[in-house]
N, C-alpha and C. Protein backbone atom coordinates (compact mmCIF):
# COMPACT_ATOMS: atom_id res chain seq x y z
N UNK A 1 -10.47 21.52 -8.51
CA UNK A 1 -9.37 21.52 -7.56
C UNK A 1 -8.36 22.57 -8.02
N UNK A 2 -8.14 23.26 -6.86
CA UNK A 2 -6.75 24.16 -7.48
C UNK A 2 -5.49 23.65 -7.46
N UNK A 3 -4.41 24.71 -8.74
CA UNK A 3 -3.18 24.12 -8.97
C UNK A 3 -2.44 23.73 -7.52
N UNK A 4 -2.64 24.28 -6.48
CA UNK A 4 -1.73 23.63 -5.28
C UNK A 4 -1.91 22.63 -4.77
N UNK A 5 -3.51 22.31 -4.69
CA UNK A 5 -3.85 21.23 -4.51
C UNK A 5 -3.44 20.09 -5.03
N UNK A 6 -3.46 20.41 -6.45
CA UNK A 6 -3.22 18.94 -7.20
C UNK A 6 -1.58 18.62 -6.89
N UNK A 7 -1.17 20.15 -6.91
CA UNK A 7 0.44 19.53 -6.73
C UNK A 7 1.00 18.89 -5.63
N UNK A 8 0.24 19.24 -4.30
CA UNK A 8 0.23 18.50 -3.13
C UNK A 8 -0.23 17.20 -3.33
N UNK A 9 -0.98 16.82 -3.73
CA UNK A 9 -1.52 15.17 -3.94
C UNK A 9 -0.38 14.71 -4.79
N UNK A 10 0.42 15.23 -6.09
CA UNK A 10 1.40 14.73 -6.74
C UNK A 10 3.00 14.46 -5.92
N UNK A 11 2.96 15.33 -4.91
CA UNK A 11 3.74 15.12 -4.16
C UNK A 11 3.62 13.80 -2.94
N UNK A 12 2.71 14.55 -2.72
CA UNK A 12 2.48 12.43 -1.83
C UNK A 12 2.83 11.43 -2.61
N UNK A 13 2.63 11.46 -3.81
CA UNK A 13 2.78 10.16 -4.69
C UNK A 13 3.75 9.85 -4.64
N UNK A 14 4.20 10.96 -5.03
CA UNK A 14 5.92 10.76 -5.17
C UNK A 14 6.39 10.09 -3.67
N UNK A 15 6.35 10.69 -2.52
CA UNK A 15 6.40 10.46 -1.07
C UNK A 15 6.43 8.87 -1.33
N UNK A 16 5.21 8.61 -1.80
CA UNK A 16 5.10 7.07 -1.59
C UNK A 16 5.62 5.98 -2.97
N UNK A 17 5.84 6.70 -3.48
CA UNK A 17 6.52 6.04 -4.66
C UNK A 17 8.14 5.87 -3.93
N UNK A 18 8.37 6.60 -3.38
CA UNK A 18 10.19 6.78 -2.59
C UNK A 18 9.85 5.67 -1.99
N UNK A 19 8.81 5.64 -1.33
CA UNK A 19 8.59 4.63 0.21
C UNK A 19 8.87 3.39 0.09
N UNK A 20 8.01 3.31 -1.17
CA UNK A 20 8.02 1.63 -1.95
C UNK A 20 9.21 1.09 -2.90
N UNK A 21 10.18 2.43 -2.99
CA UNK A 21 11.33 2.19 -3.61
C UNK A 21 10.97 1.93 -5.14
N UNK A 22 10.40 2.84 -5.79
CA UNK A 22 9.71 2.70 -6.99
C UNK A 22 11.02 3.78 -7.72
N UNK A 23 10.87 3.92 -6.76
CA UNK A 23 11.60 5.81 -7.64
C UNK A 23 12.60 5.89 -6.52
N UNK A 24 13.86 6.81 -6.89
CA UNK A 24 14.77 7.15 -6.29
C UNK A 24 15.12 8.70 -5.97
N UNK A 25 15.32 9.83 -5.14
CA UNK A 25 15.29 11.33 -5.09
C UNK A 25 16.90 11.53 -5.39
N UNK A 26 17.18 12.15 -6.07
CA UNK A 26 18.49 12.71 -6.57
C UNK A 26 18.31 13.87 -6.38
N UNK A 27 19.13 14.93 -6.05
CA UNK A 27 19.67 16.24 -6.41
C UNK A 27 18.62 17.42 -6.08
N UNK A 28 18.21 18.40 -6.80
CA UNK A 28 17.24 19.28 -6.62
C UNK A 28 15.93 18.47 -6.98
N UNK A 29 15.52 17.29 -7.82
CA UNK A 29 14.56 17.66 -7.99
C UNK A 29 13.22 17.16 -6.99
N UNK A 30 12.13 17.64 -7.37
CA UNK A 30 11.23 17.98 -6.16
C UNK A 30 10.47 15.82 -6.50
N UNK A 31 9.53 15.71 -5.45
CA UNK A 31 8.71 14.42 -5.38
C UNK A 31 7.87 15.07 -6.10
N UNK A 32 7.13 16.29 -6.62
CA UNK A 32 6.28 15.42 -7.43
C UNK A 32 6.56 15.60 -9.05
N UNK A 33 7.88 16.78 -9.46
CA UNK A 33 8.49 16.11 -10.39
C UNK A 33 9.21 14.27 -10.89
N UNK A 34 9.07 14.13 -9.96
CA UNK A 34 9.56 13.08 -9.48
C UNK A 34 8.76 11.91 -9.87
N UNK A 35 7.23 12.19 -9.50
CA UNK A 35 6.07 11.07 -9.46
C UNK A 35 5.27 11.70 -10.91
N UNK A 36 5.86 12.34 -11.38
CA UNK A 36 5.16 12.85 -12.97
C UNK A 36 6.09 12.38 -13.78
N UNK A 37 7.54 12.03 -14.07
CA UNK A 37 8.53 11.31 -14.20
C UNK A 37 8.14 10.18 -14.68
N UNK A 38 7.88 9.06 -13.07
CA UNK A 38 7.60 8.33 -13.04
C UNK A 38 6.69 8.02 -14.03
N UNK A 39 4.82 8.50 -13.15
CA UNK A 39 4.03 7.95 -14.07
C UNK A 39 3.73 8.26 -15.46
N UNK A 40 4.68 9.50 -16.35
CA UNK A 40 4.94 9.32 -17.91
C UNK A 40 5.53 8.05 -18.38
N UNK A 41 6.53 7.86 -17.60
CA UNK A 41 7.43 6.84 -18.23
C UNK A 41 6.81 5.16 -18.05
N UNK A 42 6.34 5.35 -17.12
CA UNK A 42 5.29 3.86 -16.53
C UNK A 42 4.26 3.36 -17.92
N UNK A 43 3.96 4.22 -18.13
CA UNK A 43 2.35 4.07 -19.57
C UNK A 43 2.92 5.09 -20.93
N UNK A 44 4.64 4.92 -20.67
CA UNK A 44 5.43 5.33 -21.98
C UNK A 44 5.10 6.26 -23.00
N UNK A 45 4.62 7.04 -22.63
CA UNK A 45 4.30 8.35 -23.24
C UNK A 45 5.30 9.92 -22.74
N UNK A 46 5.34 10.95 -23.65
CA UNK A 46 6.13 11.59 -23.94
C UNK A 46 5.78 12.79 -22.73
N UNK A 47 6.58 13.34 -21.54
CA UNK A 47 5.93 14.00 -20.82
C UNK A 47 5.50 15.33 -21.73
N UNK A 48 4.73 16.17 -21.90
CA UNK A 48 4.18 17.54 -22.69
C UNK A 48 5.43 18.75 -21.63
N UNK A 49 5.61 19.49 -22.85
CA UNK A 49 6.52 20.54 -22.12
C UNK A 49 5.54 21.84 -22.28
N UNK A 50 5.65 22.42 -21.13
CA UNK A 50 4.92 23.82 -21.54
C UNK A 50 3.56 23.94 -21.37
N UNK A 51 2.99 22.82 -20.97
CA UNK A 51 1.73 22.48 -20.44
C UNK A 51 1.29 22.96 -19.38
N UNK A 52 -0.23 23.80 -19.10
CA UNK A 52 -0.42 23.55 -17.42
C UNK A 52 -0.36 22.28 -16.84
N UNK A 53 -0.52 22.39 -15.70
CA UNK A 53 -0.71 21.19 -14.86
C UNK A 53 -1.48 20.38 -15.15
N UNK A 54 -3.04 20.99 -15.28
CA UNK A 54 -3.96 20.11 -15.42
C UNK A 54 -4.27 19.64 -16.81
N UNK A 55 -3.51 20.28 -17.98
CA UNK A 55 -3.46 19.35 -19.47
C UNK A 55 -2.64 18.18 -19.36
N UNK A 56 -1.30 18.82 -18.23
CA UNK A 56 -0.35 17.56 -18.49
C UNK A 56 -1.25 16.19 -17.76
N UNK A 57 -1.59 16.52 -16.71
CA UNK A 57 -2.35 15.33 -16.17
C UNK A 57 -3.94 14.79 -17.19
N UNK A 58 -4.72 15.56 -18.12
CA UNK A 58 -5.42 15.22 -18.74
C UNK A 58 -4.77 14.12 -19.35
N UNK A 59 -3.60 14.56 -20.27
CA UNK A 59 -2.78 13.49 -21.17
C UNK A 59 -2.54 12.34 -20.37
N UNK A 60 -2.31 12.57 -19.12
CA UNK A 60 -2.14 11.06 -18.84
C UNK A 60 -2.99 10.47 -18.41
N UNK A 61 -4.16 11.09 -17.87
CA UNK A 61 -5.85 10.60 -17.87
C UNK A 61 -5.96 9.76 -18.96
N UNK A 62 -5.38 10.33 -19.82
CA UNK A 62 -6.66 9.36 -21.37
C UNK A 62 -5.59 8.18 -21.68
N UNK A 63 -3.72 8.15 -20.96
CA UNK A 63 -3.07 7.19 -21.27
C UNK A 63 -3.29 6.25 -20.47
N UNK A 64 -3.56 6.88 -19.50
CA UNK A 64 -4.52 5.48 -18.24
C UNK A 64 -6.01 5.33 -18.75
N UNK A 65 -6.76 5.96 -19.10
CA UNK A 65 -8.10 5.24 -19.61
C UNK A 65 -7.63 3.95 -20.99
N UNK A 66 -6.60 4.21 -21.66
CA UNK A 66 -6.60 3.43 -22.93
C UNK A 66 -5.88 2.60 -22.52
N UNK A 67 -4.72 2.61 -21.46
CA UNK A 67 -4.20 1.30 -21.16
C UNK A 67 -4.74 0.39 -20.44
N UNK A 68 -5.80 0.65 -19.39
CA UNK A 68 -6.19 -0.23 -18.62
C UNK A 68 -8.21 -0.53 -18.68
N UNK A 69 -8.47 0.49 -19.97
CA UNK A 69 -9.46 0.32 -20.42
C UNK A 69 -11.06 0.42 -19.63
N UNK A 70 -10.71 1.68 -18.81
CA UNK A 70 -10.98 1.82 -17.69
C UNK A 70 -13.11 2.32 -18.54
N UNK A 71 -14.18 1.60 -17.52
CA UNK A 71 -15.22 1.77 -17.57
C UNK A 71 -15.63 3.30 -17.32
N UNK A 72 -14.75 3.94 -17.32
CA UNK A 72 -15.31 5.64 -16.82
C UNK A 72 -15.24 6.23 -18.52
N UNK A 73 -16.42 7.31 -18.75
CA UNK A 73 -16.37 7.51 -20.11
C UNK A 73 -15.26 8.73 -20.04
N UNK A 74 -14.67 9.51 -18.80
CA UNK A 74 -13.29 10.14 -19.23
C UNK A 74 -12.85 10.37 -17.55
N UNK A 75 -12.12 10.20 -17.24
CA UNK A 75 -10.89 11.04 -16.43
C UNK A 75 -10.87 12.29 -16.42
N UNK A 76 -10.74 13.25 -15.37
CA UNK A 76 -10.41 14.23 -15.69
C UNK A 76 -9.00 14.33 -14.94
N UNK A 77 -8.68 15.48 -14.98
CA UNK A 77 -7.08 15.97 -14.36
C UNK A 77 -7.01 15.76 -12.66
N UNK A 78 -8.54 15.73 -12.20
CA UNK A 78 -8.43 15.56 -10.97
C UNK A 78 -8.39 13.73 -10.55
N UNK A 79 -9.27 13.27 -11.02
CA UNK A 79 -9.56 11.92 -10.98
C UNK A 79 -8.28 11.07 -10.87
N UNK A 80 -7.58 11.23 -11.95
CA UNK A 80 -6.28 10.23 -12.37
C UNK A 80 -5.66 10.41 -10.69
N UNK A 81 -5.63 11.65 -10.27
CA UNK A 81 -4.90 11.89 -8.87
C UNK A 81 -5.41 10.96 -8.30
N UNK A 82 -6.39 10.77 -7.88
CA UNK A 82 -7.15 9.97 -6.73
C UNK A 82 -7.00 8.48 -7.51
N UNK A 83 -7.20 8.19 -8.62
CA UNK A 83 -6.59 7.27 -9.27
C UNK A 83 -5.48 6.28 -8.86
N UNK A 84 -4.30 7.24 -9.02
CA UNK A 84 -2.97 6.81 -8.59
C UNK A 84 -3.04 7.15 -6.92
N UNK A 85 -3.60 7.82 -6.46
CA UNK A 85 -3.75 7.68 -4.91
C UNK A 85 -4.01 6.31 -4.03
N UNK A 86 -5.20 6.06 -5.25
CA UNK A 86 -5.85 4.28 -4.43
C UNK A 86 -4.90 3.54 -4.84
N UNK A 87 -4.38 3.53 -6.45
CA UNK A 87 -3.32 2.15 -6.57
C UNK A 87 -2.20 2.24 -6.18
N UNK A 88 -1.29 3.48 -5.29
CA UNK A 88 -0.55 3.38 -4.48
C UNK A 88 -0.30 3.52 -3.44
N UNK A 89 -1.74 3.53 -2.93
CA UNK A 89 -2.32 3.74 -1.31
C UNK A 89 -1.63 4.69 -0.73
N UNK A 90 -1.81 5.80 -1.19
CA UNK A 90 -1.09 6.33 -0.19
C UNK A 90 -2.23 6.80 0.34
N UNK A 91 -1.59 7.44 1.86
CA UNK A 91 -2.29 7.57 3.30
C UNK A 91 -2.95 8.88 2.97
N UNK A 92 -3.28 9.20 4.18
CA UNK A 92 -3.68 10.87 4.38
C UNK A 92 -3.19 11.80 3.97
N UNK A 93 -2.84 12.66 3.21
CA UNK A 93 -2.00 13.72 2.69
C UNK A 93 -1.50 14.55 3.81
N UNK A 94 -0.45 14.72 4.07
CA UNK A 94 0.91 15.21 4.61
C UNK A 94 0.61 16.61 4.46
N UNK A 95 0.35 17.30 5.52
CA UNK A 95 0.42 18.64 5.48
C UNK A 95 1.80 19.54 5.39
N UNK A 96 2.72 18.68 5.81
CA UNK A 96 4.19 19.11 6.09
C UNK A 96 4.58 17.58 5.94
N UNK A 97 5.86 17.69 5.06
CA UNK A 97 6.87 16.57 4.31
C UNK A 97 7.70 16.36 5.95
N UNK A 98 7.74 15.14 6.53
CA UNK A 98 8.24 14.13 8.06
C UNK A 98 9.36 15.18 7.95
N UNK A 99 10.00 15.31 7.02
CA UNK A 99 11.57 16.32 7.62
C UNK A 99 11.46 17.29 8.01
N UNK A 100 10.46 18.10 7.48
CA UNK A 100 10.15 19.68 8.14
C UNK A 100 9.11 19.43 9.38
N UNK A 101 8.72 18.61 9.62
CA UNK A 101 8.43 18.37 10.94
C UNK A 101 9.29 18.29 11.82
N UNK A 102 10.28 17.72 11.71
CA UNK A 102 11.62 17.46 12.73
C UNK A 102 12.40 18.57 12.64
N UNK A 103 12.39 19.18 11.64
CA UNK A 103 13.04 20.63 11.99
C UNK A 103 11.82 21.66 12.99
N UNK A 104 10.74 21.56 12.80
CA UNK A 104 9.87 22.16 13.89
C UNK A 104 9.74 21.92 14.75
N UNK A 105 9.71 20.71 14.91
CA UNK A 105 9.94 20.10 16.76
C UNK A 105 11.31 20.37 17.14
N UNK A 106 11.88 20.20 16.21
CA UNK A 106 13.27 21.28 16.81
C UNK A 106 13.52 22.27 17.85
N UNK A 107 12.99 23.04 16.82
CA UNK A 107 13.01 24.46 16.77
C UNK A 107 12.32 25.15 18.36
N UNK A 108 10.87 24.53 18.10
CA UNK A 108 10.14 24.34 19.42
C UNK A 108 10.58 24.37 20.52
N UNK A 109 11.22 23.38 20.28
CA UNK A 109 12.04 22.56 21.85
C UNK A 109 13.18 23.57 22.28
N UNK A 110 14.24 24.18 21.18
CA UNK A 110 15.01 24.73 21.90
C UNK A 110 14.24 26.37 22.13
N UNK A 111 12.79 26.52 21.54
CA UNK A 111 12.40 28.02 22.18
C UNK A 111 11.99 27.82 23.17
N UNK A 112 11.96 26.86 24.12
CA UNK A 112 11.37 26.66 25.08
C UNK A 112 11.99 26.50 26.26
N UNK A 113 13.61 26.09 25.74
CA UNK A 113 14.77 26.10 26.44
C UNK A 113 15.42 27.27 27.46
């Protein structure tokens, strides 16, 4: 999977982590800083600075294989995504975040005006 990809799936999480009121959005920072936040601090481990994407998510692959003692002989960086996808159900992935939709139907409407 490529890096945009994964970051789009990390962003839904986040999406749905807001939804369920798990997590709260403050200030600049983005949902899926947001839902990487989160799931470091959830299985209490140290987020990695300076990491690609897909090491930082390895690390937390193997903190979810050891906490929940999971029958798979490893996780990879993609997996844990789909992982945390099923245990927080989130839906279909969002091609466009509901607000920038409403600014496009906007927009639409008054070019049509």
């Amino acid at each position: 999977m490529q890096e945009h990809q994964r970051l789009q799936k990390i962003r839904d999480i986040g999406i749905r982590l807001q939804e369920l009121q798990l997590v709260s959005r403050r200030g600049d920072c983005s949902y899926a800083v947001l839902a990487l936040n989160y799931l470091f601090g959830v299985y209490q481990i140290a987020k990695p600075q300076g990491l690609p994407l897909a090491e930082m998510l390895q690390h937390l692959a193997d903190a979810v294989m050891t906490r929940h003692q999971l029958p798979y002989r490893r996780l990879t960086a993609d997996s844990v995504l789909d992982f945390f996808s099923q245990r927080y159900q989130v839906a279909a992935p969002f091609s466009v975040h509901p607000s920038y939709r409403r600014r496009v139907r906007v927009t639409s409407l008054q070019q049509t005006m």
